[in-house]
PDB file of N, CA and C in Angstrom:
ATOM      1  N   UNK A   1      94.151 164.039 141.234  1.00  0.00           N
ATOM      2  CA  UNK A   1      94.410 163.635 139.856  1.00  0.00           C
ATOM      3  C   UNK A   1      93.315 164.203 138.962  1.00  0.00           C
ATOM      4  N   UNK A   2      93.568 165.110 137.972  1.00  0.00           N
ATOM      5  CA  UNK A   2      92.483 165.546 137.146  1.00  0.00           C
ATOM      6  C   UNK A   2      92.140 164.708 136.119  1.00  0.00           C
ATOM      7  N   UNK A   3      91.193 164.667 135.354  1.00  0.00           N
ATOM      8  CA  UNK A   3      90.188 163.635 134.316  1.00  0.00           C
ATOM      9  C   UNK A   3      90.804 164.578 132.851  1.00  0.00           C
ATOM     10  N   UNK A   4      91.636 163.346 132.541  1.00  0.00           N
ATOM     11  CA  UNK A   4      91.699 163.266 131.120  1.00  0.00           C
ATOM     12  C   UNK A   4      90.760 164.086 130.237  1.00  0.00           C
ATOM     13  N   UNK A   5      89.436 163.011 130.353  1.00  0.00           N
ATOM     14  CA  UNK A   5      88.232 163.164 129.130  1.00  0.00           C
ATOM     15  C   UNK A   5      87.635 164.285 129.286  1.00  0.00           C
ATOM     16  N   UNK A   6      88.192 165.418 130.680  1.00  0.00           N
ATOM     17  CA  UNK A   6      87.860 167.116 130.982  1.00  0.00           C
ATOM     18  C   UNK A   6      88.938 167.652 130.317  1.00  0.00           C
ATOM     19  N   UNK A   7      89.786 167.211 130.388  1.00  0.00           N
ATOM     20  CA  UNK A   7      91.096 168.209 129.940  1.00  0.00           C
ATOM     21  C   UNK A   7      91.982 167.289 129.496  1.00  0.00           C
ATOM     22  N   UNK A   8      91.747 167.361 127.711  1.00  0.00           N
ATOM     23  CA  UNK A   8      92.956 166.831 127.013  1.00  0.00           C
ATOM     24  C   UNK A   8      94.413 166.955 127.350  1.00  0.00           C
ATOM     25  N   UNK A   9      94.568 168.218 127.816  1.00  0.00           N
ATOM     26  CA  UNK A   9      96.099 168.475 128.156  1.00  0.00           C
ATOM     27  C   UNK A   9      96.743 167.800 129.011  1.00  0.00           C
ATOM     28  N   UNK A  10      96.040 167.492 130.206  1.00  0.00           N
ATOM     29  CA  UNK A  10      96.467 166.107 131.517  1.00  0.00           C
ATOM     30  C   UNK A  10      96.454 164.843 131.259  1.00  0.00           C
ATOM     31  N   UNK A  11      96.277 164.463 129.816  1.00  0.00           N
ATOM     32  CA  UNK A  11      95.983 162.948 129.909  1.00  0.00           C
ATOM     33  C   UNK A  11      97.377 162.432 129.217  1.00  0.00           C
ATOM     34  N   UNK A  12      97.954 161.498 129.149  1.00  0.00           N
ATOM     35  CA  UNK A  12      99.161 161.019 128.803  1.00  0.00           C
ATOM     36  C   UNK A  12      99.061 160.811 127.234  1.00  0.00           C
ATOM     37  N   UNK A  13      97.614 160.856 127.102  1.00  0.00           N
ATOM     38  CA  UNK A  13      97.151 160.532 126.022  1.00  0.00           C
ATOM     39  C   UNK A  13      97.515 161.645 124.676  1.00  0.00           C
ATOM     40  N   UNK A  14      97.251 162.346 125.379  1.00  0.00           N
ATOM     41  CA  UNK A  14      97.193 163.830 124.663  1.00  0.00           C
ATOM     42  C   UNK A  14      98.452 164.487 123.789  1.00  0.00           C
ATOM     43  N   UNK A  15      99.427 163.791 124.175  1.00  0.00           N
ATOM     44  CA  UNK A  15     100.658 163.306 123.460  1.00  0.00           C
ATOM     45  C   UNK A  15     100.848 162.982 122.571  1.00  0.00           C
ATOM     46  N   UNK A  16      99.851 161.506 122.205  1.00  0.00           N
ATOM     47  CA  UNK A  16     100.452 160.763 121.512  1.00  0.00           C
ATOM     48  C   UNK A  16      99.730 160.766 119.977  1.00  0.00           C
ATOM     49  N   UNK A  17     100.286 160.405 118.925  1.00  0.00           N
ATOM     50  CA  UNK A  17     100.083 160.697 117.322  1.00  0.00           C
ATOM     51  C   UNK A  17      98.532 160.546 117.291  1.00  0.00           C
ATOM     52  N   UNK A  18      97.950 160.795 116.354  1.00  0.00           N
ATOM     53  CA  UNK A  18      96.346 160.252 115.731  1.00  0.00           C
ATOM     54  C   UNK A  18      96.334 160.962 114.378  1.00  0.00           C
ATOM     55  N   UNK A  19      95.246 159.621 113.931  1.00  0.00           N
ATOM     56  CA  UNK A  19      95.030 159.626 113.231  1.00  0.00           C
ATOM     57  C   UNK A  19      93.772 160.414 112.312  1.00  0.00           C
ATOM     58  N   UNK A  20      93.683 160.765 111.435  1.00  0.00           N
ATOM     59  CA  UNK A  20      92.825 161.565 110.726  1.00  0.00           C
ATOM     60  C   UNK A  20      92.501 161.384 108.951  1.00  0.00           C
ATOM     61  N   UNK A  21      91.415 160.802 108.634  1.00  0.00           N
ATOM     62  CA  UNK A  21      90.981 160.809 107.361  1.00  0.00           C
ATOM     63  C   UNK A  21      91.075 162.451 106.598  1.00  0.00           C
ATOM     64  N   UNK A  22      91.614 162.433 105.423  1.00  0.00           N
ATOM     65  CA  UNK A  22      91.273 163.838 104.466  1.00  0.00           C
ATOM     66  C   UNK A  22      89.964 163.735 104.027  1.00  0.00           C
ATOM     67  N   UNK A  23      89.054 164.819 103.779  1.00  0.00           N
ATOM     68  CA  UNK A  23      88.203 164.929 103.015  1.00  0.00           C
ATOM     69  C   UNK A  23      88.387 166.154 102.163  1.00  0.00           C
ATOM     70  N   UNK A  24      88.078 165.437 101.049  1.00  0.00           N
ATOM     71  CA  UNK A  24      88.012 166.887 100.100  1.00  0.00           C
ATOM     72  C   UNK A  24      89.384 166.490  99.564  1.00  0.00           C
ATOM     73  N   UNK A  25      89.711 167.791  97.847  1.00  0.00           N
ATOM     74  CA  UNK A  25      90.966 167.703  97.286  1.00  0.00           C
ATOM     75  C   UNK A  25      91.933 168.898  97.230  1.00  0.00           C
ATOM     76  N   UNK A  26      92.048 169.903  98.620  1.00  0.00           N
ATOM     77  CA  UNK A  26      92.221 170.954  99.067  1.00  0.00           C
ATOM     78  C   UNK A  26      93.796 170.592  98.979  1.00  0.00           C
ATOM     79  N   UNK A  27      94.369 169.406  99.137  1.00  0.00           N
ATOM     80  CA  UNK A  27      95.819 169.171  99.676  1.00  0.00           C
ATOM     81  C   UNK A  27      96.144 167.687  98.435  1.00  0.00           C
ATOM     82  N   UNK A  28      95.314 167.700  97.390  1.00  0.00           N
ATOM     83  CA  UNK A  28      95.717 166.758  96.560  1.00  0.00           C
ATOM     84  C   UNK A  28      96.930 167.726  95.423  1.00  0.00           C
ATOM     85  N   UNK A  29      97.749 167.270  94.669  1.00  0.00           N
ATOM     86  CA  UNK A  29      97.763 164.994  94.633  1.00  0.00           C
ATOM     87  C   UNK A  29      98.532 164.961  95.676  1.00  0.00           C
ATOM     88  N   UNK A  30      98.951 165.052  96.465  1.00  0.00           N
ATOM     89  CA  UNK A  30     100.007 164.804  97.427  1.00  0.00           C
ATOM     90  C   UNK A  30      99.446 163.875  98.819  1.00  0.00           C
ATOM     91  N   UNK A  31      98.243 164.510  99.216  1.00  0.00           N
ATOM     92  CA  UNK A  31      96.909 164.039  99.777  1.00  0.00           C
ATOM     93  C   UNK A  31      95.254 163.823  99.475  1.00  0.00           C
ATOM     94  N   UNK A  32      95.281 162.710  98.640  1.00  0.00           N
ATOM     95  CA  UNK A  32      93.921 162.987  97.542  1.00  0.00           C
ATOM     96  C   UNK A  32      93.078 162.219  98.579  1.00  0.00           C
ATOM     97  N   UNK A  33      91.788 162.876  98.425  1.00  0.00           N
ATOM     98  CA  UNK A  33      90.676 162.743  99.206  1.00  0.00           C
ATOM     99  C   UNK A  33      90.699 160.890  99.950  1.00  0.00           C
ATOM    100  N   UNK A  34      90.344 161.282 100.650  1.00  0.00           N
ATOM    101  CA  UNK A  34      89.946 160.032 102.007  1.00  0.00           C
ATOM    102  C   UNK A  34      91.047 159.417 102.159  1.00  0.00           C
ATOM    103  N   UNK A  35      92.653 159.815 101.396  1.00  0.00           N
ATOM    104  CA  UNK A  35      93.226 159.430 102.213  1.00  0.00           C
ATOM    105  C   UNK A  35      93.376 159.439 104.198  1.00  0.00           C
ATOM    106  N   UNK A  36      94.729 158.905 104.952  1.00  0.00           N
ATOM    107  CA  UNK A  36      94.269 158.673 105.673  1.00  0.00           C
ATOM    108  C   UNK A  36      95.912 159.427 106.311  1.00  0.00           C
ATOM    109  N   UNK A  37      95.690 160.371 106.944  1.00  0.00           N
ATOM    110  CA  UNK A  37      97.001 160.774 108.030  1.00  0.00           C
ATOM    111  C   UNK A  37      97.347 161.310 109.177  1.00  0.00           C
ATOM    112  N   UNK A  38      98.780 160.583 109.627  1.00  0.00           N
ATOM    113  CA  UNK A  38      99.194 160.403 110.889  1.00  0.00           C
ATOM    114  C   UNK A  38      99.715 161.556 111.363  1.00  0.00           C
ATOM    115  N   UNK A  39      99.179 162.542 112.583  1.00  0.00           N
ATOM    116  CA  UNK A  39      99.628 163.500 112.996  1.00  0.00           C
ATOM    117  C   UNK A  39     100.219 163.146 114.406  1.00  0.00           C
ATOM    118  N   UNK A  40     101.928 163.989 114.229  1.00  0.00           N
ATOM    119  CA  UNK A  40     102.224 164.176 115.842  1.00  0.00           C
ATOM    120  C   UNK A  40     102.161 165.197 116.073  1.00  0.00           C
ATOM    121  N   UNK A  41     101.507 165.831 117.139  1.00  0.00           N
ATOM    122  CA  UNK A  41     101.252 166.809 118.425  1.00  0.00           C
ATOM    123  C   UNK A  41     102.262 167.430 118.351  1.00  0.00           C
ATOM    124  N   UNK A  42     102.434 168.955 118.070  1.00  0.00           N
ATOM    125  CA  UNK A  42     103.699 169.758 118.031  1.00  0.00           C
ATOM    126  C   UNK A  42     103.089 171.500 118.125  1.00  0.00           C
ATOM    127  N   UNK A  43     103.768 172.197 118.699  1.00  0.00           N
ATOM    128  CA  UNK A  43     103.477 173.609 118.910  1.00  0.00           C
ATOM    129  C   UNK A  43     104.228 174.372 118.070  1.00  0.00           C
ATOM    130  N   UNK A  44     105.156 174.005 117.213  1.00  0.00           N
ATOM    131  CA  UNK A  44     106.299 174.464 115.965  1.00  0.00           C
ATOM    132  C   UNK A  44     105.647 173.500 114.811  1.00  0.00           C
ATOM    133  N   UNK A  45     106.505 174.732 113.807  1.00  0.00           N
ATOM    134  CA  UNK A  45     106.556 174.128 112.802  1.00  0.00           C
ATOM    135  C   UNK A  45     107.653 174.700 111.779  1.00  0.00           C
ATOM    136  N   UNK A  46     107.783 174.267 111.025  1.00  0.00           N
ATOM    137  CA  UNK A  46     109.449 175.126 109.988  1.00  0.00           C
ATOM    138  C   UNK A  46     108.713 175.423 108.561  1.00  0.00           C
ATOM    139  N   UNK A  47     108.863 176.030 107.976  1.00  0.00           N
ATOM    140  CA  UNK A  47     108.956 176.080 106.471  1.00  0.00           C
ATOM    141  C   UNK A  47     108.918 174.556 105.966  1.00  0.00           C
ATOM    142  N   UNK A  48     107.464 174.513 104.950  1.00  0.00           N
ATOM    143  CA  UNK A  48     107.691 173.085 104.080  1.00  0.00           C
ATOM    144  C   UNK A  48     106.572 172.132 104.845  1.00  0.00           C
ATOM    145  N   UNK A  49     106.640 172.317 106.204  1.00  0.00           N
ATOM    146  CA  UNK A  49     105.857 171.092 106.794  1.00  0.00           C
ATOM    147  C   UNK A  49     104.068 170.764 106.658  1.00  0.00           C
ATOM    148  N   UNK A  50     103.629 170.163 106.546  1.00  0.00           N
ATOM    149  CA  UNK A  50     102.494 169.640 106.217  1.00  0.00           C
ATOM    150  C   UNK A  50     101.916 169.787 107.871  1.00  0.00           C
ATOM    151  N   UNK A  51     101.075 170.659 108.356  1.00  0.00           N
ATOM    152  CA  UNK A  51     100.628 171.041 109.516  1.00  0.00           C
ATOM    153  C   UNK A  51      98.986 171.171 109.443  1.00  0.00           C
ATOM    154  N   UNK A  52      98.405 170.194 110.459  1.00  0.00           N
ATOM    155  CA  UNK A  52      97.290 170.477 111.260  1.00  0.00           C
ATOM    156  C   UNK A  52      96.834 171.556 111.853  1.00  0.00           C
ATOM    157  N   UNK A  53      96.244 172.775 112.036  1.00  0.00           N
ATOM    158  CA  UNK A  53      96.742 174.047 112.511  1.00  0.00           C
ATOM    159  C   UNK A  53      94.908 174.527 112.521  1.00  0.00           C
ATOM    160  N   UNK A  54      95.313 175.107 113.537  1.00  0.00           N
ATOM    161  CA  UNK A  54      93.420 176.038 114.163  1.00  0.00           C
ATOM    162  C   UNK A  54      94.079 177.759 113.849  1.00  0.00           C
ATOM    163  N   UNK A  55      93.063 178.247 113.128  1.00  0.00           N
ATOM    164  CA  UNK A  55      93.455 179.682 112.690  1.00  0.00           C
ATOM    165  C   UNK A  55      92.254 180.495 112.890  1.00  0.00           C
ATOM    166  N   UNK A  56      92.177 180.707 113.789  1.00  0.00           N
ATOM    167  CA  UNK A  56      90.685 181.956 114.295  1.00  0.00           C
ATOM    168  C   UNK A  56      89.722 180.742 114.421  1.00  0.00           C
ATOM    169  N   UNK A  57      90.131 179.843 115.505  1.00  0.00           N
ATOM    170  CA  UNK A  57      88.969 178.853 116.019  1.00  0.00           C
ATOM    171  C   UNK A  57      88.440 178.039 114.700  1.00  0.00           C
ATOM    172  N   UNK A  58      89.286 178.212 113.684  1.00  0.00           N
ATOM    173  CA  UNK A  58      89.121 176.792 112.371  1.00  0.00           C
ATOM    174  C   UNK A  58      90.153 176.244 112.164  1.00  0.00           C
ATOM    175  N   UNK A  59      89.901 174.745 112.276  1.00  0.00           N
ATOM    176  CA  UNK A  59      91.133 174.063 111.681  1.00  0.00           C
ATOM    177  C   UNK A  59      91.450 173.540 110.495  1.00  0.00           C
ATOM    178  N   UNK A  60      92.642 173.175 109.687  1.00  0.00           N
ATOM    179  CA  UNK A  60      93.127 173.245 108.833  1.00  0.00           C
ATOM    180  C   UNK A  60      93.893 172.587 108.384  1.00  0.00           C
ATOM    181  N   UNK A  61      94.461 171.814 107.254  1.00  0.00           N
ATOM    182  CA  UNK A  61      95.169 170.891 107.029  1.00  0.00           C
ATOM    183  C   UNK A  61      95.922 171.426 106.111  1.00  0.00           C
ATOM    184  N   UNK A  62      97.386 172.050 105.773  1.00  0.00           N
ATOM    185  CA  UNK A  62      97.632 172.784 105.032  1.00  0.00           C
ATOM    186  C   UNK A  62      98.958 172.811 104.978  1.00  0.00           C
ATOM    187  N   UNK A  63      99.836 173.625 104.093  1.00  0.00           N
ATOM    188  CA  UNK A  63     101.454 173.410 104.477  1.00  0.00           C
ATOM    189  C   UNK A  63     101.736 174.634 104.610  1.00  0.00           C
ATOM    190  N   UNK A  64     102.470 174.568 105.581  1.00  0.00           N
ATOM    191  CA  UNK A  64     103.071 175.921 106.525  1.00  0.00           C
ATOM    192  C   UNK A  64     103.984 176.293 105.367  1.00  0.00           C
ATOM    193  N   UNK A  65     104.369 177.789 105.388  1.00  0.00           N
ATOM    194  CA  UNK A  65     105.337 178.452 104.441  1.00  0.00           C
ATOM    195  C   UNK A  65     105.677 179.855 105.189  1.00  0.00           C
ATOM    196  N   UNK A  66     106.897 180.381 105.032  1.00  0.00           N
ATOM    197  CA  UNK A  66     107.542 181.298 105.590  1.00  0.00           C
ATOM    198  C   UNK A  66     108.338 181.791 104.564  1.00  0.00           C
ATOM    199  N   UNK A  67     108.341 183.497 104.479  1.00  0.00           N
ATOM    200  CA  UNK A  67     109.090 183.959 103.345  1.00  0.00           C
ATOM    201  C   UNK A  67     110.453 184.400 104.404  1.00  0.00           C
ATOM    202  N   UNK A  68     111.562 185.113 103.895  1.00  0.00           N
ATOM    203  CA  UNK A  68     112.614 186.124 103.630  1.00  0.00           C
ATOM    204  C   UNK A  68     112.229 186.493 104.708  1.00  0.00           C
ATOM    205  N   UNK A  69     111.236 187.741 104.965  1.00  0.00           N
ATOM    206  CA  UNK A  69     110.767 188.687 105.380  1.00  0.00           C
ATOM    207  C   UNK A  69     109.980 188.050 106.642  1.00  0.00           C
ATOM    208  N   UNK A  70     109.916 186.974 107.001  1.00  0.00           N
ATOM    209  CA  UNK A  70     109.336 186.657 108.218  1.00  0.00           C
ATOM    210  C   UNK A  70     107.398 186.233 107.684  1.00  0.00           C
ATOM    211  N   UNK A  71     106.830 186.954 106.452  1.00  0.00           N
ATOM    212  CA  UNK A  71     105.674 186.243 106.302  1.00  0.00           C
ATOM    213  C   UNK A  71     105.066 185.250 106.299  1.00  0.00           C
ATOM    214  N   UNK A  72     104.028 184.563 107.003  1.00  0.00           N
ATOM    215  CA  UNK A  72     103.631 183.331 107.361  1.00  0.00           C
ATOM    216  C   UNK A  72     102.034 183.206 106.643  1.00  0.00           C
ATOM    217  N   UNK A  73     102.559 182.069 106.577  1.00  0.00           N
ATOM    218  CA  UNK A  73     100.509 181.480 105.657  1.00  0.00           C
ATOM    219  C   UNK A  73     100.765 180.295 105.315  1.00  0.00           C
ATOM    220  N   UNK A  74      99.001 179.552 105.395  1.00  0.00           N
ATOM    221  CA  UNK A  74      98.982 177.934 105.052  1.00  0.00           C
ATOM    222  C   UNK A  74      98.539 178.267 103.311  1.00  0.00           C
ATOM    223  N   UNK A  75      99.655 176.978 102.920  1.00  0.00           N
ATOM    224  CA  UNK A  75      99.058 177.116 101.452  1.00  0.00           C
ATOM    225  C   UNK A  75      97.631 175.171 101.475  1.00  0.00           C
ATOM    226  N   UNK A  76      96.914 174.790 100.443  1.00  0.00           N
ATOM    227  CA  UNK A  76      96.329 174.482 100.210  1.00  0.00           C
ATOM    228  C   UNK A  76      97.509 173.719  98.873  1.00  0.00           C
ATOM    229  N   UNK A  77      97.865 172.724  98.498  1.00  0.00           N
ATOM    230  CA  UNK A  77      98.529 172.238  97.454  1.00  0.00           C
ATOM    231  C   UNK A  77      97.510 172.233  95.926  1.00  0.00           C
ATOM    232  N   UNK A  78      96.340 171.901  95.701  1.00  0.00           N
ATOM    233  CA  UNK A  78      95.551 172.504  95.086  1.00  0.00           C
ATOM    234  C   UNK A  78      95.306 173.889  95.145  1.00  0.00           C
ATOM    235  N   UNK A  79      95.838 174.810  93.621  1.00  0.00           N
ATOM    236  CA  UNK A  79      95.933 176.144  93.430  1.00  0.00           C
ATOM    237  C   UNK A  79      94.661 176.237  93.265  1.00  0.00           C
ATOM    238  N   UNK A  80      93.896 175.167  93.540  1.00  0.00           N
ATOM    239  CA  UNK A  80      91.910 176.174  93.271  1.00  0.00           C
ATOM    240  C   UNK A  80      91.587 176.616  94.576  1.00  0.00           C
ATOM    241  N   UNK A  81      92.322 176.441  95.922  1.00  0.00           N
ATOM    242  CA  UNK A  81      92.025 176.701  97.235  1.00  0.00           C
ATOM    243  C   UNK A  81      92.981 178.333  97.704  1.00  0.00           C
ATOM    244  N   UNK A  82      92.123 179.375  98.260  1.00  0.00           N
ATOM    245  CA  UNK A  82      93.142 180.366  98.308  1.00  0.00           C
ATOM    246  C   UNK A  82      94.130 180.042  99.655  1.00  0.00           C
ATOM    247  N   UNK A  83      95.215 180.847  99.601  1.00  0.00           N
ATOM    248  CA  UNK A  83      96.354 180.673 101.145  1.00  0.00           C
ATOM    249  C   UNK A  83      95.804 181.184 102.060  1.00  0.00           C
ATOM    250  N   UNK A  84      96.376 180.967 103.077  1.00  0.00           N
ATOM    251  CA  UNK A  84      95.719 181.875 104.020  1.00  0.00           C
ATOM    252  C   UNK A  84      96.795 182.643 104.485  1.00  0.00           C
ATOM    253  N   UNK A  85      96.782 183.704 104.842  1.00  0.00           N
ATOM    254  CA  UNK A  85      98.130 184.656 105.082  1.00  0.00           C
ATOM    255  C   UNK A  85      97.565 185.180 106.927  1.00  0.00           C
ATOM    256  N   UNK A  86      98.375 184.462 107.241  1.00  0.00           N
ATOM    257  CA  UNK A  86      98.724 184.382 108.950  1.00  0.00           C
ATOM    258  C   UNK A  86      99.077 185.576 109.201  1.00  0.00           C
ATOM    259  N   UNK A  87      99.432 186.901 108.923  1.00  0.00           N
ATOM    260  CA  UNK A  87      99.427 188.193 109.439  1.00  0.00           C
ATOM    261  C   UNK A  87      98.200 188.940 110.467  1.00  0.00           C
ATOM    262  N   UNK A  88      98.427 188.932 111.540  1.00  0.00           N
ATOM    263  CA  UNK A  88      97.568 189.543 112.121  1.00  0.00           C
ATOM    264  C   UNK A  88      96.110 188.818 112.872  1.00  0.00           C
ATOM    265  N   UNK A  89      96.483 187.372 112.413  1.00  0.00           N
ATOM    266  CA  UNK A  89      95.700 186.536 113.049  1.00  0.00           C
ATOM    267  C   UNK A  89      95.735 185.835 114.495  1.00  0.00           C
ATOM    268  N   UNK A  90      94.974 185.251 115.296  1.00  0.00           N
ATOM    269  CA  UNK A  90      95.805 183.893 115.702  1.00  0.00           C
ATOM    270  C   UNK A  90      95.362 182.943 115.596  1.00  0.00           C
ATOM    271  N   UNK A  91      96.632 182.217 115.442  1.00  0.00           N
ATOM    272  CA  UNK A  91      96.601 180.637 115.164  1.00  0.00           C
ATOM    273  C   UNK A  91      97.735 179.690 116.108  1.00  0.00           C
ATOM    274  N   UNK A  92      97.398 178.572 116.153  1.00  0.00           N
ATOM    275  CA  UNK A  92      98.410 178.190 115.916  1.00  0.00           C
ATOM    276  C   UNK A  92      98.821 176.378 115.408  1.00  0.00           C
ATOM    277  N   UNK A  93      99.609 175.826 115.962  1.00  0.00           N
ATOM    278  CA  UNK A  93      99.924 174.681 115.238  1.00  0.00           C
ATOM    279  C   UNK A  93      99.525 173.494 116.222  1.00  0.00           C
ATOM    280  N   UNK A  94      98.759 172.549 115.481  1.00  0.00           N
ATOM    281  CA  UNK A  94      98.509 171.207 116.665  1.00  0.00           C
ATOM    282  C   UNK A  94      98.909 170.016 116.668  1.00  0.00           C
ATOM    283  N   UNK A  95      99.215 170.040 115.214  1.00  0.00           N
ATOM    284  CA  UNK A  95     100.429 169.138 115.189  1.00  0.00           C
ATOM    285  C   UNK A  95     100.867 168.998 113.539  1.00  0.00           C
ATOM    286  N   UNK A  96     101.947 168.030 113.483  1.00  0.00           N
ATOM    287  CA  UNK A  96     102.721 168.000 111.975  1.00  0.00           C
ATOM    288  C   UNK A  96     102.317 166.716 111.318  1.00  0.00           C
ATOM    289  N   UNK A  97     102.070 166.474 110.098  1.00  0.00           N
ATOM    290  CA  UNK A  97     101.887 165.378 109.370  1.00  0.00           C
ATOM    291  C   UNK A  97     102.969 164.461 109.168  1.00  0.00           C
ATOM    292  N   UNK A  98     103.299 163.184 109.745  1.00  0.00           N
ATOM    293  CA  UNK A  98     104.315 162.460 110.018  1.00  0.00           C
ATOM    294  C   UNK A  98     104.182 160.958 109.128  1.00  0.00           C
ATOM    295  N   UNK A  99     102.832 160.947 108.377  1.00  0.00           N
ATOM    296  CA  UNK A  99     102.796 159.471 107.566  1.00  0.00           C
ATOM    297  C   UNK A  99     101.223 159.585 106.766  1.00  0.00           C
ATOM    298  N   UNK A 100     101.672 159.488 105.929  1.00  0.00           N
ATOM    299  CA  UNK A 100     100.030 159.169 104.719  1.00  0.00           C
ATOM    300  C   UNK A 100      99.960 157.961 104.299  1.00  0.00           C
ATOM    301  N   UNK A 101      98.838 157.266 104.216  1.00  0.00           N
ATOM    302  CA  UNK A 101      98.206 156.069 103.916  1.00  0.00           C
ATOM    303  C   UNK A 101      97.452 156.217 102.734  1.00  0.00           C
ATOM    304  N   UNK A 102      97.822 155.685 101.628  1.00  0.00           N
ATOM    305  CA  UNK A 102      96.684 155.973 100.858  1.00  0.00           C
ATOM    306  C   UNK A 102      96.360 153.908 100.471  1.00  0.00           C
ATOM    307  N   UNK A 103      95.830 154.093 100.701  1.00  0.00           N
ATOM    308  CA  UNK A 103      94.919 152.133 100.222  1.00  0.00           C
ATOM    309  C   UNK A 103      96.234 151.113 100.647  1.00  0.00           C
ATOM    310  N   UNK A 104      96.433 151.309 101.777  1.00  0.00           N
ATOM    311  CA  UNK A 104      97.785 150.368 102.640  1.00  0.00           C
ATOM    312  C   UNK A 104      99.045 151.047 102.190  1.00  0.00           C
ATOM    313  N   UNK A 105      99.476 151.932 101.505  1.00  0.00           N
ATOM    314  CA  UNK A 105     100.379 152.623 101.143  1.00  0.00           C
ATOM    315  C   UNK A 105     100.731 153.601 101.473  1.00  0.00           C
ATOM    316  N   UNK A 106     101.886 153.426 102.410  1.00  0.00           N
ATOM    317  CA  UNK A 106     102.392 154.304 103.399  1.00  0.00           C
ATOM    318  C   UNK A 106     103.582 155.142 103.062  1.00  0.00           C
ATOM    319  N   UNK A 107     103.417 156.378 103.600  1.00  0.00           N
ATOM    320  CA  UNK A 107     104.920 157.363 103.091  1.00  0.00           C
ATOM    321  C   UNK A 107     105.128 158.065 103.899  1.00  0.00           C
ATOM    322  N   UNK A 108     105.950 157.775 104.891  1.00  0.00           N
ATOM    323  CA  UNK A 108     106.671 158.980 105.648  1.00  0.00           C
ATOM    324  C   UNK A 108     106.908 160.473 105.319  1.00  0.00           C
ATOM    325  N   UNK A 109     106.914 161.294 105.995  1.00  0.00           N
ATOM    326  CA  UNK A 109     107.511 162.607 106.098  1.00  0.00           C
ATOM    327  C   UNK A 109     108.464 162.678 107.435  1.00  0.00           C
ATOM    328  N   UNK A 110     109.383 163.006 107.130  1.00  0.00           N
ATOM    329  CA  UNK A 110     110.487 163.394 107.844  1.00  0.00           C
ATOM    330  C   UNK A 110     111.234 165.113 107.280  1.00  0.00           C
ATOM    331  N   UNK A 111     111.345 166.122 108.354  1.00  0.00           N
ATOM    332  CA  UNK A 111     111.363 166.975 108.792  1.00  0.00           C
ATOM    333  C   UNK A 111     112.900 167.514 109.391  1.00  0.00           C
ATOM    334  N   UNK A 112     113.695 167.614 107.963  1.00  0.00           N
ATOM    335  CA  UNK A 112     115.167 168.257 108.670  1.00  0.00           C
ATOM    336  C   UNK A 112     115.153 169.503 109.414  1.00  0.00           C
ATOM    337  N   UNK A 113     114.663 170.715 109.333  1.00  0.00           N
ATOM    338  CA  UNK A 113     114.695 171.796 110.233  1.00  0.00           C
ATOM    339  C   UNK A 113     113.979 171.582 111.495  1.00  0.00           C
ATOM    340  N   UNK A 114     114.884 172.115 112.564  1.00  0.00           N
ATOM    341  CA  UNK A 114     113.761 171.659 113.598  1.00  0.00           C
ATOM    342  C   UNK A 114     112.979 173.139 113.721  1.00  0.00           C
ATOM    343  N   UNK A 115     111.619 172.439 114.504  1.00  0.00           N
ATOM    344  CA  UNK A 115     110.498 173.136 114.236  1.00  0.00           C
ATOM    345  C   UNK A 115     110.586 174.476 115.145  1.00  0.00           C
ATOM    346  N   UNK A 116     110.148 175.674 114.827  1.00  0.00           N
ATOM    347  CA  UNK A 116     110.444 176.865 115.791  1.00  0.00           C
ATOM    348  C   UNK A 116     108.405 176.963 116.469  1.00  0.00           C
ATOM    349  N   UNK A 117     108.678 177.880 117.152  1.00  0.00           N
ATOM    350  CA  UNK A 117     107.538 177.901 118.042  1.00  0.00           C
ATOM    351  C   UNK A 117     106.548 179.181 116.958  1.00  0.00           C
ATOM    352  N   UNK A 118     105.059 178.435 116.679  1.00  0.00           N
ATOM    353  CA  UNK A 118     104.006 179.366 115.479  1.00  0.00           C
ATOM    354  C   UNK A 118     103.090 180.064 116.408  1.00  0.00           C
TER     355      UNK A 118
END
């Protein structure tokens, strides 16, 4: 039986949603600072979704976007933050934003496309 607390990937744990404070106003108003959100664990993602995501060994809180043409990049919902344009990088996705808390005030995200593999 291998050890969990060595390797996230074996633990049953490793599955399941967590939680994560915002800092900063990179993803406001939608996510204004110290709010508080619920990520599930996912290797996809679709156009639109609010994604957790490691891009050249940094991670990122950002919303996935896909053009026409197959182009991929995280935008930042605050236009003072630049995109990042996923061409030629790697990255990928660790999980999707599934509930925001802001001061006991909770709001789902729910996700009609299902998610393709990033």
């Amino acid at each position: 039986m291998s050890n969990p607390t060595l390797d996230n990937e074996t633990g049953c744990a490793w599955r399941e949603p967590f939680a994560l404070q915002v800092l900063g106003d990179s993803m406001e108003p939608e996510f204004p600072d110290k709010c508080v959100v619920i990520i599930e664990q996912a290797e996809g993602c679709s156009h639109g979704m609010y994604v957790f995501a490691e891009v050249e060994g940094v991670r990122w809180f950002r919303q996935y976007q896909m053009d026409e043409q197959g182009r991929e990049w995280l935008i930042a919902l605050n236009r003072r933050y630049p995109e990042i344009d996923l061409r030629g990088r790697e990255w990928k996705v660790m999980g999707v934003i599934i509930q925001r808390n802001i001061r006991r005030r909770v709001k789902h995200y729910r996700y009609e496309a299902e998610p393709r593999a990033c």
